[in-house]
PDB file of N, CA and C in Angstrom:
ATOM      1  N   UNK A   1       6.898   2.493   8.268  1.00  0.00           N
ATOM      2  CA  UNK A   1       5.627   2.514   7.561  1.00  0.00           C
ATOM      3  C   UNK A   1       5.421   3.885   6.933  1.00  0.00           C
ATOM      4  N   UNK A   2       4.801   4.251   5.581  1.00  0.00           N
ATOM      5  CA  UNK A   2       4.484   4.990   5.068  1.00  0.00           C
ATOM      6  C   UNK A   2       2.948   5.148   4.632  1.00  0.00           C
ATOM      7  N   UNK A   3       2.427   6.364   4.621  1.00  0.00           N
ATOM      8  CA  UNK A   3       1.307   6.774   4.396  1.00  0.00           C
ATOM      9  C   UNK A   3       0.809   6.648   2.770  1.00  0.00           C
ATOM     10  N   UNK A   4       0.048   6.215   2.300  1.00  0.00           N
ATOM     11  CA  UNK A   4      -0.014   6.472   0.627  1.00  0.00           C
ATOM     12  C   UNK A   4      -0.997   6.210   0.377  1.00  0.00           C
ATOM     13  N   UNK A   5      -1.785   6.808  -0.849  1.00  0.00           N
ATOM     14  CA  UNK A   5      -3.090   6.525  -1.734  1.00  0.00           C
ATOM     15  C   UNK A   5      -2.930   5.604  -2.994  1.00  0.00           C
ATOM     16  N   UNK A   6      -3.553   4.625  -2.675  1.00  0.00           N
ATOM     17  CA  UNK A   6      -3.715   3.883  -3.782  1.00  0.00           C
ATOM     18  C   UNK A   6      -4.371   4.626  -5.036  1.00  0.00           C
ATOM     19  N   UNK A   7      -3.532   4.630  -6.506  1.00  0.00           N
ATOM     20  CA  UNK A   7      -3.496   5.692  -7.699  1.00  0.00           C
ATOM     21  C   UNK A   7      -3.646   4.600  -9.037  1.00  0.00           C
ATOM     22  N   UNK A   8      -4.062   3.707  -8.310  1.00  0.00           N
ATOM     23  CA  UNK A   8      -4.081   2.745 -10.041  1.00  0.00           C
ATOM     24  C   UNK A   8      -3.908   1.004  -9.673  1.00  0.00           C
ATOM     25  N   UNK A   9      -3.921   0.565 -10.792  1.00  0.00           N
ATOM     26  CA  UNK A   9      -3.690  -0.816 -10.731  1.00  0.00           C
ATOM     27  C   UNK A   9      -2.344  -1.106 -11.468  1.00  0.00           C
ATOM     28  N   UNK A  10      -1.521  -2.927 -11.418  1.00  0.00           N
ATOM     29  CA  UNK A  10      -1.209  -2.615 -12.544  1.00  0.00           C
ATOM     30  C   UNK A  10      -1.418  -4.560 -12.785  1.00  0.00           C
ATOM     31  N   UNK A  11      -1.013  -5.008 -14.137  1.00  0.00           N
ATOM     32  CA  UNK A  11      -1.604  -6.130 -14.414  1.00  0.00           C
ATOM     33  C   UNK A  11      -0.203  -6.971 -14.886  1.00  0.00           C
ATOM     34  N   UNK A  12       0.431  -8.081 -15.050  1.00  0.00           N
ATOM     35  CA  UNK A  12       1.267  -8.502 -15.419  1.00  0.00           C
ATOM     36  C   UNK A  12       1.465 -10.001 -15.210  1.00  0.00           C
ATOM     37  N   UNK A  13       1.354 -10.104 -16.650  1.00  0.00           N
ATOM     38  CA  UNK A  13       0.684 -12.154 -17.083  1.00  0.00           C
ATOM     39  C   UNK A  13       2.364 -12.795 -16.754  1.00  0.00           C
ATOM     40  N   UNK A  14       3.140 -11.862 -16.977  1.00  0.00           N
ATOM     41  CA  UNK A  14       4.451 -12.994 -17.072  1.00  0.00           C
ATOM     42  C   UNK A  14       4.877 -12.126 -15.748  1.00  0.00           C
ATOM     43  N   UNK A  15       5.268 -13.084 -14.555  1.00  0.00           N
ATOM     44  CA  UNK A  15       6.188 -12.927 -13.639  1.00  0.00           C
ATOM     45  C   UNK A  15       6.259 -13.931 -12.513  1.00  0.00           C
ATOM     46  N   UNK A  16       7.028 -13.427 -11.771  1.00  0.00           N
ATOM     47  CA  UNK A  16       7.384 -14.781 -10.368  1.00  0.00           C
ATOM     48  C   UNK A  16       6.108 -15.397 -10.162  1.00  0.00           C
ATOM     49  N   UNK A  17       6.577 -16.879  -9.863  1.00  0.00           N
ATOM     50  CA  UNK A  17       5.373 -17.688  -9.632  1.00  0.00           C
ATOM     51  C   UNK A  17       4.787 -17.528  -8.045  1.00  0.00           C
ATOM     52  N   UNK A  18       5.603 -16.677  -7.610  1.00  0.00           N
ATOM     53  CA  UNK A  18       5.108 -16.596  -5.684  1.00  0.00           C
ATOM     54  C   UNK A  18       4.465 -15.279  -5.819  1.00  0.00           C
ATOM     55  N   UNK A  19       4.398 -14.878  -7.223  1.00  0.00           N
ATOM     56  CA  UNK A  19       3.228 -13.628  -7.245  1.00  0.00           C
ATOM     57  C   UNK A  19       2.238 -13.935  -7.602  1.00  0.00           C
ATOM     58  N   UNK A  20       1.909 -14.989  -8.587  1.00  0.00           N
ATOM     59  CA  UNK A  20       0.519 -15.049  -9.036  1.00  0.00           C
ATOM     60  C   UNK A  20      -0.420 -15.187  -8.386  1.00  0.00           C
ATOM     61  N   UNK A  21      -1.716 -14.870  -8.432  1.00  0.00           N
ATOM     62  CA  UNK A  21      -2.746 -14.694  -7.511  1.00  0.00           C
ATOM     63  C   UNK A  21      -2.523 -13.265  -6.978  1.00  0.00           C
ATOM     64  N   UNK A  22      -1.689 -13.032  -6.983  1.00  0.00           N
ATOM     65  CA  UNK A  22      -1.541 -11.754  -5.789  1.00  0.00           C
ATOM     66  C   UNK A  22      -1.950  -9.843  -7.120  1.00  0.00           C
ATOM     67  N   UNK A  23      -2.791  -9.367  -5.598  1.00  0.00           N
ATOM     68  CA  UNK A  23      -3.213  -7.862  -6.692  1.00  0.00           C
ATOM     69  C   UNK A  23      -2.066  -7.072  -6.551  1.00  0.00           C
ATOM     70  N   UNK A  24      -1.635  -6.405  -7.673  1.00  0.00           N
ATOM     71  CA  UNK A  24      -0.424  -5.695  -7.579  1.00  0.00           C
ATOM     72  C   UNK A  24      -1.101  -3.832  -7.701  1.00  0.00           C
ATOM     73  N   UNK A  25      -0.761  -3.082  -6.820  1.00  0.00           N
ATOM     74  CA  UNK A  25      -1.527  -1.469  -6.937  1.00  0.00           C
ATOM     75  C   UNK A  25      -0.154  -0.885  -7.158  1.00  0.00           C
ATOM     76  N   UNK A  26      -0.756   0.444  -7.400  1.00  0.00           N
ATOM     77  CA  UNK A  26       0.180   1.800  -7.313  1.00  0.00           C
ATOM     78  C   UNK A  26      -0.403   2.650  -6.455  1.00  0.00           C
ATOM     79  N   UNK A  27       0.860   3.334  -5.442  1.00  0.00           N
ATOM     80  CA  UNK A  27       0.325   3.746  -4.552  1.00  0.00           C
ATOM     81  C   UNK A  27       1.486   4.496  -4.805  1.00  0.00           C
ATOM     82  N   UNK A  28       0.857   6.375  -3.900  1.00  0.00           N
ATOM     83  CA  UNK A  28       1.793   7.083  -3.607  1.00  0.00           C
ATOM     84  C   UNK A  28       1.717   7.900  -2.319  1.00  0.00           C
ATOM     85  N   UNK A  29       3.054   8.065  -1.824  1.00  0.00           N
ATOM     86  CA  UNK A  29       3.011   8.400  -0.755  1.00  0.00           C
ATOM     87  C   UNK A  29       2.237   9.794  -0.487  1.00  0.00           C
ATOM     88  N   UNK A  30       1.944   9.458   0.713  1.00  0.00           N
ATOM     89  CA  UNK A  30       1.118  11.369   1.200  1.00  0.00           C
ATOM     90  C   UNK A  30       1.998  11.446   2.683  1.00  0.00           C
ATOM     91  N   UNK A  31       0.870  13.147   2.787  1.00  0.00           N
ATOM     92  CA  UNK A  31       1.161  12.946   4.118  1.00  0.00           C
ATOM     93  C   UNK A  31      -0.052  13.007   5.310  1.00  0.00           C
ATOM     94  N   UNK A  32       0.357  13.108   6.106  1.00  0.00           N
ATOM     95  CA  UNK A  32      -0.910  13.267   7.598  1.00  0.00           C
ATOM     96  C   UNK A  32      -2.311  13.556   6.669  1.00  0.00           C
ATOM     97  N   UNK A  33      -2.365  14.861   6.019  1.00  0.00           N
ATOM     98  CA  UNK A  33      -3.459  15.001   5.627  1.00  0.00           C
ATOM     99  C   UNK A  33      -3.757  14.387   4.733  1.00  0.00           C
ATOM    100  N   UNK A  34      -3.002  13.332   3.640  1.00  0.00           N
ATOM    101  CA  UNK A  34      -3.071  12.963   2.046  1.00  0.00           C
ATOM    102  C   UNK A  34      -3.268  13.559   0.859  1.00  0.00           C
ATOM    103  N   UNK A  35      -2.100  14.931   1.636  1.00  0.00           N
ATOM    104  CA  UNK A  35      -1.533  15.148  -0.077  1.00  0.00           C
ATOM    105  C   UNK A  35      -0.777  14.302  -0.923  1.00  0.00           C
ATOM    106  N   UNK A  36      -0.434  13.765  -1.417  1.00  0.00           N
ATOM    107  CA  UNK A  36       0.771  13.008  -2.188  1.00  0.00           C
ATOM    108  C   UNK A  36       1.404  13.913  -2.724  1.00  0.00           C
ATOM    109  N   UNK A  37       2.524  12.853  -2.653  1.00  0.00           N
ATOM    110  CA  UNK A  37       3.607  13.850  -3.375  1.00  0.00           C
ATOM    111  C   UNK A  37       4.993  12.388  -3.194  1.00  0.00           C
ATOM    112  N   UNK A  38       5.599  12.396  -3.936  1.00  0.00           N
ATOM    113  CA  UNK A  38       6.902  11.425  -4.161  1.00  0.00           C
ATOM    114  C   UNK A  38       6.133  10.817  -5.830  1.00  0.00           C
ATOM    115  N   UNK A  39       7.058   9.741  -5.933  1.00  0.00           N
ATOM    116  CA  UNK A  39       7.252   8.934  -7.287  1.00  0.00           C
ATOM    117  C   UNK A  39       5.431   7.693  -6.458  1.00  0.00           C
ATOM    118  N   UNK A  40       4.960   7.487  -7.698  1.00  0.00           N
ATOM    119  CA  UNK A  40       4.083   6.496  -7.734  1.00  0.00           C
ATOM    120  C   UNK A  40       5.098   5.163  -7.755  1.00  0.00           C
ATOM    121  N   UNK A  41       5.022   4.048  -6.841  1.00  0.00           N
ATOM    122  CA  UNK A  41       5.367   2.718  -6.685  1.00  0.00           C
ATOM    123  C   UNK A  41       4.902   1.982  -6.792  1.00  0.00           C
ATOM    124  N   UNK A  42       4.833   0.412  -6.883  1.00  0.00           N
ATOM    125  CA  UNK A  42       3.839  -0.474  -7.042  1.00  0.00           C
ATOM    126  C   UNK A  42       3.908  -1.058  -5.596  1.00  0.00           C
ATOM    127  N   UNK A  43       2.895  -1.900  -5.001  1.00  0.00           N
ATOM    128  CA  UNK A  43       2.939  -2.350  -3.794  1.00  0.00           C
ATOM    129  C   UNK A  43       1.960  -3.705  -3.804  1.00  0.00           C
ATOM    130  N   UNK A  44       2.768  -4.818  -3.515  1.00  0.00           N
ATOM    131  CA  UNK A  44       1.393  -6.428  -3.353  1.00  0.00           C
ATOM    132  C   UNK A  44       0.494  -5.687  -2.300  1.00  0.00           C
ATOM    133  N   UNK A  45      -0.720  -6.124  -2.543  1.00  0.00           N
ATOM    134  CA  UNK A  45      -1.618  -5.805  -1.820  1.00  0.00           C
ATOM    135  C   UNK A  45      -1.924  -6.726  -0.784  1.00  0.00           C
ATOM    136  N   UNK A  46      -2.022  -6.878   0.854  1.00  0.00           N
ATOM    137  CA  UNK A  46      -2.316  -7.879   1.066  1.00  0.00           C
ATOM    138  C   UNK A  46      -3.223  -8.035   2.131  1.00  0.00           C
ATOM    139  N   UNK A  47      -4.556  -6.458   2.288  1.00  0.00           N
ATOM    140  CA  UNK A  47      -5.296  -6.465   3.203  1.00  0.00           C
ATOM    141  C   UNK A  47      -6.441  -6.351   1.974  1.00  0.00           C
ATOM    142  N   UNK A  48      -6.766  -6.318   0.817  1.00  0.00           N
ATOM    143  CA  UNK A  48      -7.915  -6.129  -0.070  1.00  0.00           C
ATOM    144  C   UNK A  48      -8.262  -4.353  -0.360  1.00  0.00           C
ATOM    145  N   UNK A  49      -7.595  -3.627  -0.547  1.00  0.00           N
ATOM    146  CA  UNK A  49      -7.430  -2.237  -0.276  1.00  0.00           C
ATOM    147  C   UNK A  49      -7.815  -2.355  -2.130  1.00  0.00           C
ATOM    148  N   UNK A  50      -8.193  -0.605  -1.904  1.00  0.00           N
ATOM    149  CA  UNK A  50      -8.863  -0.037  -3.344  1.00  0.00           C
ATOM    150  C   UNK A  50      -8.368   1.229  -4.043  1.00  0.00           C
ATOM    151  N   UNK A  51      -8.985   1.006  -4.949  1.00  0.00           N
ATOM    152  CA  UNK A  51      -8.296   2.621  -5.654  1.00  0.00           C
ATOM    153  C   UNK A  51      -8.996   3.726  -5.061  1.00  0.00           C
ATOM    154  N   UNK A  52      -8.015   4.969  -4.911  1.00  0.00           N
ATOM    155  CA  UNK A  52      -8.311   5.721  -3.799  1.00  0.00           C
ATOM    156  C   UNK A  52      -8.638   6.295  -2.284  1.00  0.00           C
ATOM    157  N   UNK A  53      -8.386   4.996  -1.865  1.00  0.00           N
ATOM    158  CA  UNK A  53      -8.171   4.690  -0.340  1.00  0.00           C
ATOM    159  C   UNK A  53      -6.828   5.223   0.153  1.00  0.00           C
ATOM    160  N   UNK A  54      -6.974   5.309   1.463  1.00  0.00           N
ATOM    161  CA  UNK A  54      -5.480   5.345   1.988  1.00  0.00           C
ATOM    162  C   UNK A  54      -4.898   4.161   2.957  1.00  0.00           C
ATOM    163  N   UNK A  55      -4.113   3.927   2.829  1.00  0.00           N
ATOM    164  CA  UNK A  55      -3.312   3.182   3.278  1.00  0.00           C
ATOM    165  C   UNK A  55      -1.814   3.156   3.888  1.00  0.00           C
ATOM    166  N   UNK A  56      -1.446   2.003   4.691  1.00  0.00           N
ATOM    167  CA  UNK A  56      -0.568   1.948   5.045  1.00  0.00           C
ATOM    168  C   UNK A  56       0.245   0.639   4.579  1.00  0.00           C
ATOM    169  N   UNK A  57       1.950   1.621   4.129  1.00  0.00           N
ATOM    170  CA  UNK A  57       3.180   0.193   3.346  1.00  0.00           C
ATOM    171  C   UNK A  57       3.716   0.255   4.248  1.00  0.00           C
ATOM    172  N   UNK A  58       4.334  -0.544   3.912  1.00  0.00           N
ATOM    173  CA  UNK A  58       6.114  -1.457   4.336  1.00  0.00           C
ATOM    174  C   UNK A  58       6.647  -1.397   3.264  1.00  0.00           C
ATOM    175  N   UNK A  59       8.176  -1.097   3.065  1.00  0.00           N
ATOM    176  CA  UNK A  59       9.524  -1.292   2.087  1.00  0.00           C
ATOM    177  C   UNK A  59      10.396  -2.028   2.972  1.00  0.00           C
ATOM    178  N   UNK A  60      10.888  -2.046   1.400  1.00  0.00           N
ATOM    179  CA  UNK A  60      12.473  -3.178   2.065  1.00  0.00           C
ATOM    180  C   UNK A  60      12.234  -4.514   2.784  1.00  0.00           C
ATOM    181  N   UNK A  61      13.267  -5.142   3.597  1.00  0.00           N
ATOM    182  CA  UNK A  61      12.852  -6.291   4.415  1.00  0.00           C
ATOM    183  C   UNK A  61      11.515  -6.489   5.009  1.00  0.00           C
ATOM    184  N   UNK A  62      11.008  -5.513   5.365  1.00  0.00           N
ATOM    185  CA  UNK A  62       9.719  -5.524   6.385  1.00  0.00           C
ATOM    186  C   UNK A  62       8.518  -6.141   5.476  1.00  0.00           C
ATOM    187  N   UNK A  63       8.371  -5.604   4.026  1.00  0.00           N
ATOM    188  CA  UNK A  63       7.706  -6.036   3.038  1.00  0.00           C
ATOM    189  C   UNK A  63       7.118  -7.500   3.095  1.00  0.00           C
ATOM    190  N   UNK A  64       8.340  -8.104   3.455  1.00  0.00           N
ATOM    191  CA  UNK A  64       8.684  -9.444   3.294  1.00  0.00           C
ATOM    192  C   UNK A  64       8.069 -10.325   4.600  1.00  0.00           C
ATOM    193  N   UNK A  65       7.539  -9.412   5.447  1.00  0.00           N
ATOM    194  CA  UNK A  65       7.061 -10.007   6.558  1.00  0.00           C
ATOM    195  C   UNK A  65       5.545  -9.985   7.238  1.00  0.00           C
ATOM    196  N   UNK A  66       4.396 -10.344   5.727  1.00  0.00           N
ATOM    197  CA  UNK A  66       3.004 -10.294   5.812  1.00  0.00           C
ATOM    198  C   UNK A  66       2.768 -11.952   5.684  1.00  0.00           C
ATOM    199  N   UNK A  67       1.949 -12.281   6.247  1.00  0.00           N
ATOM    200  CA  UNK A  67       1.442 -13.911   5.609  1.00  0.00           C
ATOM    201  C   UNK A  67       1.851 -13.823   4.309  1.00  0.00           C
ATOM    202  N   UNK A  68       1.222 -12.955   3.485  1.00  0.00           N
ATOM    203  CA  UNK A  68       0.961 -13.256   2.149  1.00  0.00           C
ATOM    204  C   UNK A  68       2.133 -12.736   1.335  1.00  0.00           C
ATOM    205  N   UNK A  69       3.109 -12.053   1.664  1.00  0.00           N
ATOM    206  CA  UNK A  69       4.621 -11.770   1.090  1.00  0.00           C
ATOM    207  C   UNK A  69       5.807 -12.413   1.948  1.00  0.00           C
ATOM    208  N   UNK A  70       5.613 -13.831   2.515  1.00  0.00           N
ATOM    209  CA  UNK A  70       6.640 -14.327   3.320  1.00  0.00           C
ATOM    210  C   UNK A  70       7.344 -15.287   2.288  1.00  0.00           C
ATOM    211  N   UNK A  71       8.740 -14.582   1.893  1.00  0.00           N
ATOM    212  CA  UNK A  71       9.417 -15.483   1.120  1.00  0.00           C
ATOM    213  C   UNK A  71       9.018 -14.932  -0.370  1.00  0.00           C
ATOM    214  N   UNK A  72       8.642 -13.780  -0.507  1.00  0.00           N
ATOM    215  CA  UNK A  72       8.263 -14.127  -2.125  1.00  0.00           C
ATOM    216  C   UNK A  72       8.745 -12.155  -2.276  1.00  0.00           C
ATOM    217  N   UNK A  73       9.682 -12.206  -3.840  1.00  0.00           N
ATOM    218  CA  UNK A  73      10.225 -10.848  -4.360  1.00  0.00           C
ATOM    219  C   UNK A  73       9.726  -9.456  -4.373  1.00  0.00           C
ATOM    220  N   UNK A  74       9.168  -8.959  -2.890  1.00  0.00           N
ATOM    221  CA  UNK A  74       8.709  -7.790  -3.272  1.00  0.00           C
ATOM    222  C   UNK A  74       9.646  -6.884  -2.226  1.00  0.00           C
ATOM    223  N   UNK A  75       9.385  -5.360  -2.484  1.00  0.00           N
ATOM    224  CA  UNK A  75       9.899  -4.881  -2.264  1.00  0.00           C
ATOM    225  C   UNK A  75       9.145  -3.746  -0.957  1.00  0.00           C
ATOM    226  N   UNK A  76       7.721  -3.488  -1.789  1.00  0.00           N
ATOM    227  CA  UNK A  76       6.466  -2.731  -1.088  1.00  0.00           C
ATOM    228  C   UNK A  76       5.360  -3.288  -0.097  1.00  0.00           C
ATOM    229  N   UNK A  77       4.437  -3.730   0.398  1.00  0.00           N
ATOM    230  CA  UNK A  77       3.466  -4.092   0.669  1.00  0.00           C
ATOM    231  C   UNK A  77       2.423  -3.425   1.331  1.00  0.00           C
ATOM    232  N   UNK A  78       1.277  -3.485   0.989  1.00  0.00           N
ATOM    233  CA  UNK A  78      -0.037  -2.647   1.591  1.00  0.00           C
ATOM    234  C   UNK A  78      -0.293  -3.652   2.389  1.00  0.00           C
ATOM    235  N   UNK A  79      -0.411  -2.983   4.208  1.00  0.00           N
ATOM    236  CA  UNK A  79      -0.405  -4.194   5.101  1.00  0.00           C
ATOM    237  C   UNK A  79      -1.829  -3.391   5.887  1.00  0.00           C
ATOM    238  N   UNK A  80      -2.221  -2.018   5.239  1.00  0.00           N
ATOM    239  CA  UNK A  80      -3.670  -2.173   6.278  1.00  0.00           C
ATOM    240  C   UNK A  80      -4.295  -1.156   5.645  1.00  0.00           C
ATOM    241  N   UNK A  81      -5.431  -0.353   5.598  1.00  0.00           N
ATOM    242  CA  UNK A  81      -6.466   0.187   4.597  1.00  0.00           C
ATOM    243  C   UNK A  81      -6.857   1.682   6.153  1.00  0.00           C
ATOM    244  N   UNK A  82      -6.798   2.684   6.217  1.00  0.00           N
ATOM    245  CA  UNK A  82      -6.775   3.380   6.680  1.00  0.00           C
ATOM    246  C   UNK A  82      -7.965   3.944   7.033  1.00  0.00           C
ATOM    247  N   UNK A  83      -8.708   3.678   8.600  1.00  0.00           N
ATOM    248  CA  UNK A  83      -9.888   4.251   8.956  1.00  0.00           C
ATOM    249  C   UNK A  83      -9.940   5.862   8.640  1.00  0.00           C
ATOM    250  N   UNK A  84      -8.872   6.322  10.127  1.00  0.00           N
ATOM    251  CA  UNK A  84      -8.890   7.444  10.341  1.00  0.00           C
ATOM    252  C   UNK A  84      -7.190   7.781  10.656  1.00  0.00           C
ATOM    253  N   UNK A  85      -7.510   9.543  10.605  1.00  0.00           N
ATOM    254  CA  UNK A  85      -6.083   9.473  11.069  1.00  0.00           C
ATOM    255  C   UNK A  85      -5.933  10.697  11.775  1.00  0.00           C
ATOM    256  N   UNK A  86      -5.628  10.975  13.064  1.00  0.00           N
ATOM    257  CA  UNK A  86      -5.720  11.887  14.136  1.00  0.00           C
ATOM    258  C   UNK A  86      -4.336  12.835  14.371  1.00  0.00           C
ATOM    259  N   UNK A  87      -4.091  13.891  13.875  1.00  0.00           N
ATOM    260  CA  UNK A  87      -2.772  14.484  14.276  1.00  0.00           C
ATOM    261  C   UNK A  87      -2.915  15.717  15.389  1.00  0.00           C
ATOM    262  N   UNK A  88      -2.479  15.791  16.386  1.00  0.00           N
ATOM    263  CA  UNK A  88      -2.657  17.029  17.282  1.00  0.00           C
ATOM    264  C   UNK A  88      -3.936  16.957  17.319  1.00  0.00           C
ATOM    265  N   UNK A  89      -4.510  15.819  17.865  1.00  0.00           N
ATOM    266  CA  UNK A  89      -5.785  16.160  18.849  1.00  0.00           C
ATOM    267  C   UNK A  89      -6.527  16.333  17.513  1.00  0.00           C
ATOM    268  N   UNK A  90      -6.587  16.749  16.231  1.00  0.00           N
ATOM    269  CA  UNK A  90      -7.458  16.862  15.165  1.00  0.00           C
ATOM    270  C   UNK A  90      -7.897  15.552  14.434  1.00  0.00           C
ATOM    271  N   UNK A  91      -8.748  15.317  13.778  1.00  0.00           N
ATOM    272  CA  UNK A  91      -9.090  14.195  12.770  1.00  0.00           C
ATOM    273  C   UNK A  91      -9.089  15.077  11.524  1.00  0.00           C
ATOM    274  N   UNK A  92      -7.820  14.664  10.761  1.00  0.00           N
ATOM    275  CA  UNK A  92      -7.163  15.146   9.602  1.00  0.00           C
ATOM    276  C   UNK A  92      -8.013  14.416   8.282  1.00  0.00           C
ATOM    277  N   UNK A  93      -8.111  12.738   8.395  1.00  0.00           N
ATOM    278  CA  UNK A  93      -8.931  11.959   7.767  1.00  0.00           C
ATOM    279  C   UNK A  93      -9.613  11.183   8.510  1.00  0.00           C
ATOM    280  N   UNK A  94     -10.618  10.630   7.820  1.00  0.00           N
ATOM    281  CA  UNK A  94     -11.933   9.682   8.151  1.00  0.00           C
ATOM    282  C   UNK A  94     -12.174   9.204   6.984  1.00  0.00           C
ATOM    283  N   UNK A  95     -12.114   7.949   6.802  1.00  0.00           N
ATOM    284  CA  UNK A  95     -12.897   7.205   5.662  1.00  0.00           C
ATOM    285  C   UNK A  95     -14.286   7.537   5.545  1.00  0.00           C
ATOM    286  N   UNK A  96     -15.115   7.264   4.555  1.00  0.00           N
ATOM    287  CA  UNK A  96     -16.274   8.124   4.577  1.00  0.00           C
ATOM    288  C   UNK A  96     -17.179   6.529   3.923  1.00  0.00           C
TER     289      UNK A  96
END
């Protein structure tokens, strides 16, 4: 699992039919605290997550293993929307 901020949307009328319906984001990775930093990716969304939130993906096979990405071409998935996040006894983030 990776840490990342959702950085955008993106929209796309022509593609796999086991995507439609489904929200497609851009998200990039951070870290503990949510700096980002890596390449922006796209990720199915599949907990209702927003722009500028943080969150938590899955890549690769694991992707593939949400209700809502079982069996269908992705690669990313946003599998949960990030309360808080505690490193060394500190609270680094808090949703607000």
């Amino acid at each position: 699992m990776l840490i990342a901020r959702v950085v955008g949307t993106t929209v796309a009328t022509v593609k796999d039919e086991k995507l439609i319906g489904r929200k497609l984001l851009i998200v990039r990775q951070t870290d503990e605290r949510g700096v980002e930093s890596g390449k922006p990716f796209v990720a199915i969304d599949a907990v209702g997550a927003g722009v500028g939130e943080l969150v938590l993906t899955a890549a690769g096979s694991s992707a593939r293993q949400t209700t809502v990405t079982k069996d269908t071409p992705v690669d990313a998935v946003i599998m949960a929307v990030i309360d808080s996040l505690e490193v060394g006894g500190e609270i680094v983030f808090r949703k607000s």
